[in-house]
Structure formats: C-alpha cells, structure tokens
C-alpha atoms as a PDB file:
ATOM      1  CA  UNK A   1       6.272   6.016 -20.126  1.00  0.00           C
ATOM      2  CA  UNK A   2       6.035   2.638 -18.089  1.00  0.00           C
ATOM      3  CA  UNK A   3       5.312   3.465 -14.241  1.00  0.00           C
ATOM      4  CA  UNK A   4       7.035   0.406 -13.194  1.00  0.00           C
ATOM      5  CA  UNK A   5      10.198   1.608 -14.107  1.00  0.00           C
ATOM      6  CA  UNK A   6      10.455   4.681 -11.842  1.00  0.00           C
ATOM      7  CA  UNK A   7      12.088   3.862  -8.290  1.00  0.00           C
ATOM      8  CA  UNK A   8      12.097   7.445  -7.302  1.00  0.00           C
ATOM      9  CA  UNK A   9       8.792   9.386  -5.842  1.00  0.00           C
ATOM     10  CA  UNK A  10       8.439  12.744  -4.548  1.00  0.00           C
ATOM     11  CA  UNK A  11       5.438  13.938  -3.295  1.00  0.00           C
ATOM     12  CA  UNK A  12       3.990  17.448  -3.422  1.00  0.00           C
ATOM     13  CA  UNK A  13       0.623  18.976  -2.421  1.00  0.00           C
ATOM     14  CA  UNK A  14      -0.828  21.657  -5.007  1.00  0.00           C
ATOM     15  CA  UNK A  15      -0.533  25.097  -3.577  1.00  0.00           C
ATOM     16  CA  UNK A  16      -3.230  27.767  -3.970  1.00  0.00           C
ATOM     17  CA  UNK A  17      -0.707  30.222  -6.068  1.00  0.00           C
ATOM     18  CA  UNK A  18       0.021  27.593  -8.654  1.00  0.00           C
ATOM     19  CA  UNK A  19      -3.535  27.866  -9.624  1.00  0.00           C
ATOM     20  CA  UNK A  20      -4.432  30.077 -12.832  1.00  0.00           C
ATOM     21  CA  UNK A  21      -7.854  31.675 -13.398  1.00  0.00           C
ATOM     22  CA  UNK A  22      -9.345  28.458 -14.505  1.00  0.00           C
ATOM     23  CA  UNK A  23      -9.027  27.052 -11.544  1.00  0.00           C
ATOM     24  CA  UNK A  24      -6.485  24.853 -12.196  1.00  0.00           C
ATOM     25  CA  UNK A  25      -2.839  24.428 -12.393  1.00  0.00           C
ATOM     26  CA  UNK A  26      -0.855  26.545 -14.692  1.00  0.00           C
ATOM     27  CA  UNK A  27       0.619  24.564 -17.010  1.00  0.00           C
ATOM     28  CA  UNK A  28       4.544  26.390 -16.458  1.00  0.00           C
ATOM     29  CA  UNK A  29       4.059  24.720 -12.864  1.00  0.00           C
ATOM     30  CA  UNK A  30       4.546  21.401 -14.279  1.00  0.00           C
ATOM     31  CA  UNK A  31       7.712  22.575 -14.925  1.00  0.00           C
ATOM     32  CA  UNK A  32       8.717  22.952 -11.398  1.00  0.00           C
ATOM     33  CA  UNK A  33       7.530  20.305 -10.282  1.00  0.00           C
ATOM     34  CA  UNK A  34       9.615  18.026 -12.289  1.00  0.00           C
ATOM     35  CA  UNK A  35      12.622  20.286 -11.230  1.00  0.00           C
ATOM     36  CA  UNK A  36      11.450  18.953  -7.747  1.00  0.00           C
ATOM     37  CA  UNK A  37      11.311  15.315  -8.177  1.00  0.00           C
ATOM     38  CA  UNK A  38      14.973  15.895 -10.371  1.00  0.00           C
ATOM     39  CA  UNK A  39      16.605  17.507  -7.410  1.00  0.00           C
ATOM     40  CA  UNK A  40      15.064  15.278  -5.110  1.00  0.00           C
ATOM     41  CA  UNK A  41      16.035  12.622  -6.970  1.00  0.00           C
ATOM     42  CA  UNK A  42      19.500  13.552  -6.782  1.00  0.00           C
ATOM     43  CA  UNK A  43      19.931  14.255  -3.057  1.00  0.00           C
ATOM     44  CA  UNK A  44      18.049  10.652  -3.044  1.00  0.00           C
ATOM     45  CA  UNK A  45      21.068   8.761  -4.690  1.00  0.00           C
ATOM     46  CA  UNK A  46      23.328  10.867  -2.837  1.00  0.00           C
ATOM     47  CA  UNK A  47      25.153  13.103  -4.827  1.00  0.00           C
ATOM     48  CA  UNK A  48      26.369  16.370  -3.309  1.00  0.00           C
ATOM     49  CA  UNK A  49      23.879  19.330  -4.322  1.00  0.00           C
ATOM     50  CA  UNK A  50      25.344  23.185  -3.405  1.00  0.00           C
ATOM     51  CA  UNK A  51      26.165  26.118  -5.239  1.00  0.00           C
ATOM     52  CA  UNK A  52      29.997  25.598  -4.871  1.00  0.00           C
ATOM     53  CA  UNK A  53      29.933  22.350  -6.441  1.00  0.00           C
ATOM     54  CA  UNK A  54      27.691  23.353  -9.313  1.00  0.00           C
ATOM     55  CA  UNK A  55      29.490  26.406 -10.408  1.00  0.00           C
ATOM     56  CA  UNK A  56      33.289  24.765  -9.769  1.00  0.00           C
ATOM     57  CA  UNK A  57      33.422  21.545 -10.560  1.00  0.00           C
ATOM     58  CA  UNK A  58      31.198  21.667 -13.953  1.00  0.00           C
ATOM     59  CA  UNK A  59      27.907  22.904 -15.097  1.00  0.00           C
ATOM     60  CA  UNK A  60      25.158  20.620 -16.038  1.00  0.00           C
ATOM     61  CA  UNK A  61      22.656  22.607 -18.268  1.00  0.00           C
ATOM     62  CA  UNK A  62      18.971  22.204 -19.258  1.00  0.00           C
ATOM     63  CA  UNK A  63      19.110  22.438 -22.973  1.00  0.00           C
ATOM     64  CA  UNK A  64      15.350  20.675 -24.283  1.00  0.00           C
ATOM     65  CA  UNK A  65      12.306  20.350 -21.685  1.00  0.00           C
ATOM     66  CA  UNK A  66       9.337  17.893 -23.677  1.00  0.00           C
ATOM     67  CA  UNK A  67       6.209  17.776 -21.980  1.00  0.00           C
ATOM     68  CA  UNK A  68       2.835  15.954 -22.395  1.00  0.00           C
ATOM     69  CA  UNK A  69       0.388  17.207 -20.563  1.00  0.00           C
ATOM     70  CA  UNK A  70      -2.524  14.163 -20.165  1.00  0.00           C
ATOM     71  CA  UNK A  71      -5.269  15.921 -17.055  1.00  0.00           C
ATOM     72  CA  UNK A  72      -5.134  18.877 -14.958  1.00  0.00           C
ATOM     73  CA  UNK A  73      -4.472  19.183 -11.106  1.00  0.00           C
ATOM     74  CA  UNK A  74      -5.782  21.328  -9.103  1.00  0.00           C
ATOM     75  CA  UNK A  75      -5.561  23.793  -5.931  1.00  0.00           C
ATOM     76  CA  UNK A  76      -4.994  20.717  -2.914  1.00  0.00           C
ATOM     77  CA  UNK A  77      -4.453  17.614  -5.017  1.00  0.00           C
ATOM     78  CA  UNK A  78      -1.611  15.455  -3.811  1.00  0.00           C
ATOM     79  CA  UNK A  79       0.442  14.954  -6.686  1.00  0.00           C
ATOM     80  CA  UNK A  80       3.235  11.957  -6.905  1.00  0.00           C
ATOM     81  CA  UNK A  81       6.242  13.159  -8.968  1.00  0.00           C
ATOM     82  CA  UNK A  82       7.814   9.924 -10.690  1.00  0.00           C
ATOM     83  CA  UNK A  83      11.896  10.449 -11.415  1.00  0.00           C
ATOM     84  CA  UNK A  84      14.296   8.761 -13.033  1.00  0.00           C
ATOM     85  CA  UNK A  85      17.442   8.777 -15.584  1.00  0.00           C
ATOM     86  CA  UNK A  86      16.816   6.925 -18.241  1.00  0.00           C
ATOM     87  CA  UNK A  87      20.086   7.165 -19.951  1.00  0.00           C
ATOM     88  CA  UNK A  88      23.745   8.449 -19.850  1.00  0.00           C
ATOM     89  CA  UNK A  89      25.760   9.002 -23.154  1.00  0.00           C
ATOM     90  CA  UNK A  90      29.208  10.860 -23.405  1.00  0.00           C
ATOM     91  CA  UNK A  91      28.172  14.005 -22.588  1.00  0.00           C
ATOM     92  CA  UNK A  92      24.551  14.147 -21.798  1.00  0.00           C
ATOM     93  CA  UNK A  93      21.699  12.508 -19.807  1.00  0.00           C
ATOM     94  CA  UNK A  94      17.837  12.581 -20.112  1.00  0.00           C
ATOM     95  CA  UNK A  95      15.550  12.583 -16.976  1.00  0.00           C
ATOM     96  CA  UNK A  96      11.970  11.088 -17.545  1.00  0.00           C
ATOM     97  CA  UNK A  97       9.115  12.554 -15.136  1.00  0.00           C
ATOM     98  CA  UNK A  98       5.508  11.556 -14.662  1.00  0.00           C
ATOM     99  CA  UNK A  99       3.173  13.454 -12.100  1.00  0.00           C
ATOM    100  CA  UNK A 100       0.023  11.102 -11.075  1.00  0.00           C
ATOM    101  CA  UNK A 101      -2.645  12.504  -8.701  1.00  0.00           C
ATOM    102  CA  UNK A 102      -2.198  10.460  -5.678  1.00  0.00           C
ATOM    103  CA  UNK A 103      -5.707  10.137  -4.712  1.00  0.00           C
ATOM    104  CA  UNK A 104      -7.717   9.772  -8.503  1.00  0.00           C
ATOM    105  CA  UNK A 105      -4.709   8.158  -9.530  1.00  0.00           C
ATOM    106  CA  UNK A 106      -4.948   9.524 -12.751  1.00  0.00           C
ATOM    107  CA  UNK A 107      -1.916  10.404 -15.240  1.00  0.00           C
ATOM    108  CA  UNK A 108      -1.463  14.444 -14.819  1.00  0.00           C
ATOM    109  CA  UNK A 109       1.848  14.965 -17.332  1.00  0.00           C
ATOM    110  CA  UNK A 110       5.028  13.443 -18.983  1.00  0.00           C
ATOM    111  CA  UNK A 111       8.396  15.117 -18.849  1.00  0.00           C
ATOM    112  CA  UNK A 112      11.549  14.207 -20.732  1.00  0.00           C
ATOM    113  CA  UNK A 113      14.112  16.759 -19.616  1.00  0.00           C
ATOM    114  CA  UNK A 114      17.557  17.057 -21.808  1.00  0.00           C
ATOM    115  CA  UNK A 115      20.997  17.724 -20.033  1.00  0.00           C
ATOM    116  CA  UNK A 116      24.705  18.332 -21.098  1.00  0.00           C
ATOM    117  CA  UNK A 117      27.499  18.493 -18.495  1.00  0.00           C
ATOM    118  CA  UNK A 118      29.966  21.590 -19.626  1.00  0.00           C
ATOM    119  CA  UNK A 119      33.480  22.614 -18.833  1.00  0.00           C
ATOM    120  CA  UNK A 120      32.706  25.311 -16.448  1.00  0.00           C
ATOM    121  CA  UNK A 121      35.362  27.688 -17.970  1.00  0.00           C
ATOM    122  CA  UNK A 122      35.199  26.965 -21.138  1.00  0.00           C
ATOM    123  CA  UNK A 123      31.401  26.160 -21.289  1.00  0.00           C
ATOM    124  CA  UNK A 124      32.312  22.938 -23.868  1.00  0.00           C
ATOM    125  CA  UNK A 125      30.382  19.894 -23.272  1.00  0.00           C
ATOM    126  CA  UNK A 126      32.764  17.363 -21.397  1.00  0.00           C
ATOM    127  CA  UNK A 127      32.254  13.636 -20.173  1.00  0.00           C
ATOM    128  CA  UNK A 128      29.129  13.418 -17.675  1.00  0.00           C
ATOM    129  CA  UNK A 129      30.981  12.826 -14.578  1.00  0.00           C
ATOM    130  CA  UNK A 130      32.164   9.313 -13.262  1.00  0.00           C
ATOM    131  CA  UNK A 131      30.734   9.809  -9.570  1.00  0.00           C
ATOM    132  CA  UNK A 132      27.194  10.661 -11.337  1.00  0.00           C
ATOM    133  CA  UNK A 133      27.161   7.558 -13.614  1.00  0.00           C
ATOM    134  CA  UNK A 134      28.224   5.313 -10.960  1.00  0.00           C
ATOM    135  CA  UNK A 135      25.353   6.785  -8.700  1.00  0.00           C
ATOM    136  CA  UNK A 136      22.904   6.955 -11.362  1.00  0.00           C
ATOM    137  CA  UNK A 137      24.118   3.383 -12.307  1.00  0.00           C
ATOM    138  CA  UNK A 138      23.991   1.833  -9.211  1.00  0.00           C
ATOM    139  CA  UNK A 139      20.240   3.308  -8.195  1.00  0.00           C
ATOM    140  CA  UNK A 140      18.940   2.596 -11.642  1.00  0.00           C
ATOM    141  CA  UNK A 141      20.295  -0.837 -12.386  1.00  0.00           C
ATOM    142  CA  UNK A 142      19.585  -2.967 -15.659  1.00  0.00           C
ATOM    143  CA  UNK A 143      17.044   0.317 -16.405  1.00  0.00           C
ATOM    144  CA  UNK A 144      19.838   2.397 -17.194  1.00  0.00           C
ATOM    145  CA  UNK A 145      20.799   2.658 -20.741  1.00  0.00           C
ATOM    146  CA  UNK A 146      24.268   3.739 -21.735  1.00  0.00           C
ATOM    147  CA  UNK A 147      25.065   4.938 -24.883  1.00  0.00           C
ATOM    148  CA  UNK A 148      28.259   4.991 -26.533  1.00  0.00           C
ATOM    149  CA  UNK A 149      29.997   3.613 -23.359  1.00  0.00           C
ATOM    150  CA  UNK A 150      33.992   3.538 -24.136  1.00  0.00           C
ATOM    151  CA  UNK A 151      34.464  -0.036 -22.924  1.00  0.00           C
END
C-alpha cells in the first residue's frame, strides 16, 4: 500500500494487556486497532456515529478482514494507524489500513477491510448511502475510486 495516499492518522500507544506471552502484540489486536483508525476516520469526515443511526437507518457489515502482518509491536510502542477508503461501488466499500511504529518507523501490518451496506429490515445489500459517498468523496478526492457509478 502507498503511504502517501492515506490523509487520515490515528495514533495509539500499545497497552500492556495487548501483549501475548511472547512479549509482543497479539496478532487479533491488529484487528482493533484498525477498527480504531476506521471509526476515527469516520467521526474525522464527519459522519454521524451512534447506535440509533446504525441500527435504523441501515447496517453496514464487516463481511472479509485481509491482513498482512510485516513486524511486531510491542508493550509501549506508539503506533500510527493509517485510514482510508479506497473505493465505493453500488453496494460496498473497502477500507485500507497500515499501522507504522511511530518512533522505528517501521511497517507493523496491512489491512484491507470489506463492507456491504444492508437494508436494516430486510438485511439485503442496498446502495451505500449518498451522505457517505459524498463525505468519503469529498475527504478522499481524485484517490477515491468509484466503481460502477450510475452516471
């Protein structure tokens, strides 16, 4: 993934409980910590974020998680949490992640995170939202592919 094309960062300090009996982070942590820089993205481009909304309005759903893990972190290191969308089709939308140690600067993991907006009766995957594409749209800029755009 090219660094350059993330305009999102979250920060996060590695607590001693994420820490496995190898002394280092347990790799299902990485996990969460992309969740992080996702919702923190989100609140970043301002869309609205509360239970309410989520289970009303529609339900976005996690349905593939791909990561590449590259080093390990460990208990104290400030890790940099790089978020972005990297594109919006008819019905779904991919986050990309990277985590970089702030202070080595190396490469910890990669994250490509799979979503599909849903009917949330019906649970049928429906058009991803026009507030979230403008949002996403206008944060992202030229970096934003859309696929199979209805013109």
């Amino acid at each position: 993934m090219k660094k350059h094309l993330f305009k999102h960062i979250t920060q996060l300090r590695v607590r001693n409980y994420e820490i496995d009996w190898q002394g280092i982070v347990h790799n299902a942590n990485y996990l969460l910590f992309f969740e992080v820089g996702r919702i923190e993205y989100l609140k970043h481009i301002g869309l609205k974020l509360n239970l309410s909304s989520i289970q009303t309005d529609s339900r976005v759903v996690l349905v593939r998680n791909e990561i590449d893990y590259k080093n390990s972190a460990q208990f104290d290191d400030l890790l940099n949490i790089y978020t972005r969308v990297s594109y919006i089709k008819n019905t779904s939308f991919a986050f990309e992640g990277i985590i970089e140690d702030e202070t080595a600067g190396r490469l910890i993991a990669e994250n490509i995170a799979y979503h599909v907006w849903l009917h949330p009766k019906t649970g049928k995957p429906i058009r991803v939202r026009k507030d979230f594409r403008d949002k996403v749209g206008a944060f992202e800029g030229k970096n934003l592919r859309l696929i199979g755009e209805k013109k």
